[in-house]
Protein backbone atom coordinates (compact mmCIF):
# COMPACT_ATOMS: atom_id res chain seq x y z
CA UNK A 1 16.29 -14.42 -8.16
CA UNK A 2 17.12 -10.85 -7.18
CA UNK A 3 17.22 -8.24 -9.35
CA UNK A 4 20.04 -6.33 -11.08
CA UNK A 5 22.08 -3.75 -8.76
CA UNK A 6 21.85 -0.40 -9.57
CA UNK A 7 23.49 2.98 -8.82
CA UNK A 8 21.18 5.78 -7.66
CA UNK A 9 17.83 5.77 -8.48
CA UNK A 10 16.67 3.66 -11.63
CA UNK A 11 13.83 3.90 -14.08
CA UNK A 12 10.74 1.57 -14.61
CA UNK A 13 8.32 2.67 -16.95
CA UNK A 14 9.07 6.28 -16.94
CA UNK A 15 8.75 6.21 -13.35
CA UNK A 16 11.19 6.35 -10.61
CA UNK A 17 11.96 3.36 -8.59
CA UNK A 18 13.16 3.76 -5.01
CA UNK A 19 16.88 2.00 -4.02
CA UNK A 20 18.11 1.28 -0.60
CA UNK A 21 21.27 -0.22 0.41
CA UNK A 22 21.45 -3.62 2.13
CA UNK A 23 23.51 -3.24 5.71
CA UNK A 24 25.07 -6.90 5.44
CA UNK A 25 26.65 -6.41 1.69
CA UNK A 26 26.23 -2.97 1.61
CA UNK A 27 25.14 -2.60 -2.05
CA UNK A 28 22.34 -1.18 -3.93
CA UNK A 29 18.78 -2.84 -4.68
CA UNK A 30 15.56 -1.81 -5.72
CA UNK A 31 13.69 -1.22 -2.23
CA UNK A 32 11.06 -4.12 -3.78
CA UNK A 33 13.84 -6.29 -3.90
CA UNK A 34 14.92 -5.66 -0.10
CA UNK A 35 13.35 -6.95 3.44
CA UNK A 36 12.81 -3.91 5.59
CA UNK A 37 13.49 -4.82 9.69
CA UNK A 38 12.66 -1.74 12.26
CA UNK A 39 14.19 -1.87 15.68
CA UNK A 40 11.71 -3.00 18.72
CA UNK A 41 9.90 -0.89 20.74
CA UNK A 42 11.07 -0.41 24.47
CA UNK A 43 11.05 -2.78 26.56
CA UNK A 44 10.58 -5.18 24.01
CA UNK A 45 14.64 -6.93 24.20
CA UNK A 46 16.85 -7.38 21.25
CA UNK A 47 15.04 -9.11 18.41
CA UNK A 48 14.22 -7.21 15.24
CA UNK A 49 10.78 -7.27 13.88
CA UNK A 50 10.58 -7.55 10.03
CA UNK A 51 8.17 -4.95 8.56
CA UNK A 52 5.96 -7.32 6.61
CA UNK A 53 4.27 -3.74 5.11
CA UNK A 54 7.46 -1.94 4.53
CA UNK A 55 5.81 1.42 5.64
CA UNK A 56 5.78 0.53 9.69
CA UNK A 57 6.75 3.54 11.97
CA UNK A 58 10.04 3.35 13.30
CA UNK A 59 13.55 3.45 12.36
CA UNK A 60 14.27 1.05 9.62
CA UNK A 61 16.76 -1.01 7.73
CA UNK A 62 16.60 -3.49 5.11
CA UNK A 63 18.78 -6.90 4.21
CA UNK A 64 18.71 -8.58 0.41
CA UNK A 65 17.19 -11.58 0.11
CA UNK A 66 20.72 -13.94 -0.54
CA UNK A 67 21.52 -16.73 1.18
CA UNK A 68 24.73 -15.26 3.07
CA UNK A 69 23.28 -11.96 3.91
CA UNK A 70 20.58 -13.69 5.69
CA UNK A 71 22.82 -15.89 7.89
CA UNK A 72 25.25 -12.70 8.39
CA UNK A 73 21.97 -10.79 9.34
CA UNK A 74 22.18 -12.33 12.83
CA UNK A 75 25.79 -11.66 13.29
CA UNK A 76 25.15 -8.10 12.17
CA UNK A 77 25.14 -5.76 15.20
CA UNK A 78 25.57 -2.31 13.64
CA UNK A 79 21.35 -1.96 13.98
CA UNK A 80 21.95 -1.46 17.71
CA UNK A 81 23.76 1.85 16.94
CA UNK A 82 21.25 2.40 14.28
CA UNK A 83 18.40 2.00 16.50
CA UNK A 84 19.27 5.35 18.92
CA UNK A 85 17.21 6.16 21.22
CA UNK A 86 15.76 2.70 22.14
CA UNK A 87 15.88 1.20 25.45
CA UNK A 88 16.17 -2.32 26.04
């Protein structure tokens, strides 16, 4: 079950809670909520390497956890743009 969507950042116990946007559906989750995938090193081809941590170095993106974002996740080519710099 995912949580609620929110707008900007929300509020958890008097404390503020991080949101990032998913690339697939493009709205707004809780970053707890999200899976964060960083773009491979050179050399390393096209696959994307899910950051099991969620604080790996490299340029990042995350993807909710629903059922059609994850299929559309593979379809999704726009991290190739995001990923600048890399060589494959």
């Amino acid at each position: 079950m995912l949580p609620k969507k929110v707008n900007g950042t929300s509020k958890r116990d008097g404390r503020k809670v991080p949101v990032r946007m998913c690339v697939v559906c493009r709205e707004r989750f809780p970053k707890q909520a999200l899976t964060r995938y960083i773009c491979p090193e050179p050399g390393q081809g096209l696959e994307l390497i899910e950051d099991v941590s969620g604080k790996a170095q490299g340029r990042g993106f995350y993807c909710c956890r629903r059922e059609a974002c994850e299929k559309n996740r593979a379809k999704y080519r726009g991290w190739v743009k995001k990923c600048k710099g890399v060589q494959t």
